[in-house]
N, C-alpha and C. Protein backbone atom coordinates (compact mmCIF):
# COMPACT_ATOMS: atom_id res chain seq x y z
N UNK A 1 6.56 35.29 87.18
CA UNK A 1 5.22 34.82 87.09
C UNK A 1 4.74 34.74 85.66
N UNK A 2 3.05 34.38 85.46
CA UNK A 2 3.01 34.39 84.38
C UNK A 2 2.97 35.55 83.14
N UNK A 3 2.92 36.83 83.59
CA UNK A 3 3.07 37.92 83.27
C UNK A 3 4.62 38.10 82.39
N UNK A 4 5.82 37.68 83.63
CA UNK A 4 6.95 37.66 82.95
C UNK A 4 7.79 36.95 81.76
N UNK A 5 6.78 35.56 82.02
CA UNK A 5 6.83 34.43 81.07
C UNK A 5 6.58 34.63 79.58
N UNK A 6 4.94 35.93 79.49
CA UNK A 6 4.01 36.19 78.47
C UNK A 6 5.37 36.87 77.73
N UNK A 7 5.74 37.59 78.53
CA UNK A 7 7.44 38.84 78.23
C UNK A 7 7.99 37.84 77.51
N UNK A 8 8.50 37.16 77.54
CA UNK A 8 9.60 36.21 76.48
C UNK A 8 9.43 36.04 75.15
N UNK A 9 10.05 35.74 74.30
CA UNK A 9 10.20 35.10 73.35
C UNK A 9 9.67 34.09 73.29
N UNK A 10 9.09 33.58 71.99
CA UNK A 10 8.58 32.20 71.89
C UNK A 10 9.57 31.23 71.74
N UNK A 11 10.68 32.11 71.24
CA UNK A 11 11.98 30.59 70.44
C UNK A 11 13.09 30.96 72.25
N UNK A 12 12.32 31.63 73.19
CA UNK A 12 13.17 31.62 74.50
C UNK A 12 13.69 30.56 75.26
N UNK A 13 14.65 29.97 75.87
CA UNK A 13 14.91 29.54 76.76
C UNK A 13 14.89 29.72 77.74
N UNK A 14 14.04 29.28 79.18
CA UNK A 14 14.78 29.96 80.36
C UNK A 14 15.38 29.19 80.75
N UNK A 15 16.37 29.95 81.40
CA UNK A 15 17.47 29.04 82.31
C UNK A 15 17.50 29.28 83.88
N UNK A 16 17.14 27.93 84.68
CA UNK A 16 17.05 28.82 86.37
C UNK A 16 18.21 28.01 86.79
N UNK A 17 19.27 28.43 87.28
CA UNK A 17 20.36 27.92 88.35
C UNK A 17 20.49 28.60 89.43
N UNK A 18 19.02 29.35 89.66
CA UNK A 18 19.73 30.07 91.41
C UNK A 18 18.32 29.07 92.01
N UNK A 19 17.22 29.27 92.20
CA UNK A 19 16.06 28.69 93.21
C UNK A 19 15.14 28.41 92.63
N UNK A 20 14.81 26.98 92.49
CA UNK A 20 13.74 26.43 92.12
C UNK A 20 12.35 27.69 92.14
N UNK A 21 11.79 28.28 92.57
CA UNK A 21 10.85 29.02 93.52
C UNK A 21 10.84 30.36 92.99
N UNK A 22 11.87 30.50 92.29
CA UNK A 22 11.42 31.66 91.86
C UNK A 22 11.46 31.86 90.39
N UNK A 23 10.24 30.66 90.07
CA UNK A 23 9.55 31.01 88.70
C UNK A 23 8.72 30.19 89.36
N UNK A 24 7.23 30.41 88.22
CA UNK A 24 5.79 30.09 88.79
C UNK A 24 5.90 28.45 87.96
N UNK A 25 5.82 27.79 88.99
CA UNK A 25 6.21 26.59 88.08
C UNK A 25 4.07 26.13 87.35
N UNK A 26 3.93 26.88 87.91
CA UNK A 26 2.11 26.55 87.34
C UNK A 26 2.36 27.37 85.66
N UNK A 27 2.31 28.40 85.63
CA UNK A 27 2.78 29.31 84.54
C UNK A 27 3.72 28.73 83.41
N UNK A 28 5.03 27.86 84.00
CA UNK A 28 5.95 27.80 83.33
C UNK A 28 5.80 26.68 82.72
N UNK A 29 4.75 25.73 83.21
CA UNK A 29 4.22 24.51 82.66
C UNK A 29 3.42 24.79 81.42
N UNK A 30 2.33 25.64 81.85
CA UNK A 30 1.66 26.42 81.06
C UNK A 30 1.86 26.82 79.76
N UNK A 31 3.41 27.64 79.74
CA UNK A 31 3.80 28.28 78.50
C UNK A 31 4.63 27.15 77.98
N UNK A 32 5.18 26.18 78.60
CA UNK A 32 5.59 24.79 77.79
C UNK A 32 5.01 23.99 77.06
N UNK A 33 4.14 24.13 77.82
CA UNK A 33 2.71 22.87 76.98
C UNK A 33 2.37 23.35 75.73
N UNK A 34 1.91 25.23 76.02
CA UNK A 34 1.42 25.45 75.01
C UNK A 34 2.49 25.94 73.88
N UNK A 35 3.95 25.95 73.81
CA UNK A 35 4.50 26.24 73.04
C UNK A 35 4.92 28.05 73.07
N UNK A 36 4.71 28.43 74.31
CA UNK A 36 4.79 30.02 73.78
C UNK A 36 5.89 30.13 75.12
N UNK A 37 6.86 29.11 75.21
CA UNK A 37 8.59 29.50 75.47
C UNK A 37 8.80 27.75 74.94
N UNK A 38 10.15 28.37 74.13
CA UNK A 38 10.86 27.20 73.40
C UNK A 38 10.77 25.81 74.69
N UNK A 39 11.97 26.31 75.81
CA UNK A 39 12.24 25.13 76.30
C UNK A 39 12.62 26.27 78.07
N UNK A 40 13.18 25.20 78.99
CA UNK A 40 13.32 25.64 80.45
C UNK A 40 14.37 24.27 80.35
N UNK A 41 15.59 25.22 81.53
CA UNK A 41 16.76 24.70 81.78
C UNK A 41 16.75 24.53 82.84
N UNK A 42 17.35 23.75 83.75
CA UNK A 42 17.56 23.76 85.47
C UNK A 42 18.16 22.80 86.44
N UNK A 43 18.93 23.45 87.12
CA UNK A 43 19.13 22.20 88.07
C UNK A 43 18.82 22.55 89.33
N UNK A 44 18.06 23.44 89.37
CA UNK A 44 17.26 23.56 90.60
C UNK A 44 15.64 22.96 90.84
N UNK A 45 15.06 22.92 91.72
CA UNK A 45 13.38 22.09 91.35
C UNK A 45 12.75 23.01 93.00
N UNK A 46 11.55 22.78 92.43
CA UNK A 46 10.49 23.68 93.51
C UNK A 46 11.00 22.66 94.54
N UNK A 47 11.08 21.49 94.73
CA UNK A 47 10.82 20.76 96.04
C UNK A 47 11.88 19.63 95.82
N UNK A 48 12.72 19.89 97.00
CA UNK A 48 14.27 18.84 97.25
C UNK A 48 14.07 18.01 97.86
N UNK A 49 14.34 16.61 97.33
CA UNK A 49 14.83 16.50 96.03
C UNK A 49 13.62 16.39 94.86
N UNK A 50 13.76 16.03 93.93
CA UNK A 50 12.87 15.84 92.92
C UNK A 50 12.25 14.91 93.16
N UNK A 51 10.99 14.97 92.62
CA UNK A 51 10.16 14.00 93.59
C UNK A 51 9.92 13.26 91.51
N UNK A 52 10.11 12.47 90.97
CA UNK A 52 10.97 11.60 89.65
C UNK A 52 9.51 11.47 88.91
N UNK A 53 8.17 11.50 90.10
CA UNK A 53 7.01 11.19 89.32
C UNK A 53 5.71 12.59 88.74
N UNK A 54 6.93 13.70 89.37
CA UNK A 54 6.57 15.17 88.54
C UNK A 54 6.14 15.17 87.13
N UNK A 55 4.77 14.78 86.39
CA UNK A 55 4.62 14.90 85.17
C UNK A 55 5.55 16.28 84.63
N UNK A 56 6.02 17.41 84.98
CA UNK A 56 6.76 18.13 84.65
C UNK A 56 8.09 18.00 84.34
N UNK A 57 8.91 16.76 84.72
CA UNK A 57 9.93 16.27 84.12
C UNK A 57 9.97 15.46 83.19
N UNK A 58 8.54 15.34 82.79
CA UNK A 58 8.38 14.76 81.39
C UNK A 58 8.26 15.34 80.20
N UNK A 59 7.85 16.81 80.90
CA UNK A 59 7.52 17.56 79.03
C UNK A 59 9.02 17.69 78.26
N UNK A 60 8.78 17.28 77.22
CA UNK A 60 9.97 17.34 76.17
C UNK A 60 11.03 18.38 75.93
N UNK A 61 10.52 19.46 76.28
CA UNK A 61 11.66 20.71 76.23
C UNK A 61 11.87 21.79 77.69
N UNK A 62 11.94 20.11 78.63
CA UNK A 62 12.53 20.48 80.12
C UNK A 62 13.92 20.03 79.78
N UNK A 63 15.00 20.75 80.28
CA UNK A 63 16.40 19.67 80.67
C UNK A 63 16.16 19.73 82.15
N UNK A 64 17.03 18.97 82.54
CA UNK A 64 17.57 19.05 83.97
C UNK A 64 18.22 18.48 84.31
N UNK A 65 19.24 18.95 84.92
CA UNK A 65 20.53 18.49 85.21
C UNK A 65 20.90 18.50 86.88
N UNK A 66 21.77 17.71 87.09
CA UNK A 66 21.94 17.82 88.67
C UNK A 66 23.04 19.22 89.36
N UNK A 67 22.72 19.26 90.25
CA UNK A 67 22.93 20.95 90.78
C UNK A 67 24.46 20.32 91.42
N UNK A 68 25.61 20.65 90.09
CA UNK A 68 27.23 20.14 90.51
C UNK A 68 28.15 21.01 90.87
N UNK A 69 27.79 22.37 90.75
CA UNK A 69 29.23 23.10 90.59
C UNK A 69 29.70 23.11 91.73
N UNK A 70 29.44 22.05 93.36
CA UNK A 70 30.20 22.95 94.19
C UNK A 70 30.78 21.25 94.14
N UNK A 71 30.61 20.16 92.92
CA UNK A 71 31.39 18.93 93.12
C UNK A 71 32.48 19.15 91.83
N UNK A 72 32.69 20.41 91.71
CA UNK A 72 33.93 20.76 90.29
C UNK A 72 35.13 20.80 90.88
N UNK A 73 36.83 20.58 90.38
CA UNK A 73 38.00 20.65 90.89
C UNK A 73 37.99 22.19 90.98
N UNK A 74 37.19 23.03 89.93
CA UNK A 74 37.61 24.28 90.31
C UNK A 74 36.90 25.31 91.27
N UNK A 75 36.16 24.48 91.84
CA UNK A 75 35.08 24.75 93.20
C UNK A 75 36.06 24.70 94.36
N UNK A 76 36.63 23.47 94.37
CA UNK A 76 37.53 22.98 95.75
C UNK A 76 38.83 23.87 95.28
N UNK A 77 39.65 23.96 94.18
CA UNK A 77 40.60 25.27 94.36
C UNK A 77 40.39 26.34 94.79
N UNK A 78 39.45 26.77 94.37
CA UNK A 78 38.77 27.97 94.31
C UNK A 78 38.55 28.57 96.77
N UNK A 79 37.94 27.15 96.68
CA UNK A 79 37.91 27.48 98.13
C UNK A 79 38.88 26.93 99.48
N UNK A 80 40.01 26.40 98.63
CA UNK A 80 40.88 26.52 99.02
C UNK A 80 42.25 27.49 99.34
N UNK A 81 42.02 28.10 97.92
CA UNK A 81 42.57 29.71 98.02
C UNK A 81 41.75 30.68 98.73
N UNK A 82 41.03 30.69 98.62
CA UNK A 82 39.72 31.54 99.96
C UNK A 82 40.59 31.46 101.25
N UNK A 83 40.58 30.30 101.83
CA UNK A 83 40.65 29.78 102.99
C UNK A 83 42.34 29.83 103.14
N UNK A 84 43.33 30.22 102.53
CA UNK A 84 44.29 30.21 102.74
C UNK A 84 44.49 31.85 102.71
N UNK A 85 44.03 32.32 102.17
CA UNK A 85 43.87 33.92 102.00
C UNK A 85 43.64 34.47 103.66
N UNK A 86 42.43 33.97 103.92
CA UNK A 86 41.85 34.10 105.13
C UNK A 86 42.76 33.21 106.43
């Protein structure tokens, strides 16, 4: 929340790759706009899929990237040795 946000660093990054939802995306806008966290990373989003006309994927020190690791070769090895194990 915004409490945890205030906690950061100004030159901070956050990075979310587990759930959109669990950061205050009201807050996290907040401390973007105003400069008091560097930038926010993610390929997760409050609401699936991204809805493209989110003024929040416009502020300048958002990335976002699409949520790939389970389209990696070492995803499908990975659970292929699982499944042969088992």
């Amino acid at each position: 929340g915004k409490k945890e946000l205030e906690m950061m660093k100004r030159s901070a990054v956050l990075i979310n790759t587990a759930r959109g939802h669990i950061v205050d995306k009201h807050a996290l806008a907040k401390a973007l706009q105003e400069n008091s966290l560097q930038g926010y990373a993610t390929d997760v989003f409050w609401d699936e899929p991204a809805d493209p006309s989110d003024p929040f994927l416009d502020l300048p020190n958002v990335l976002v990237t699409p949520h790939m690791l389970s389209s990696t070769h070492e995803f499908f090895d990975a659970i292929a040795d699982r499944c042969a194990e088992n």
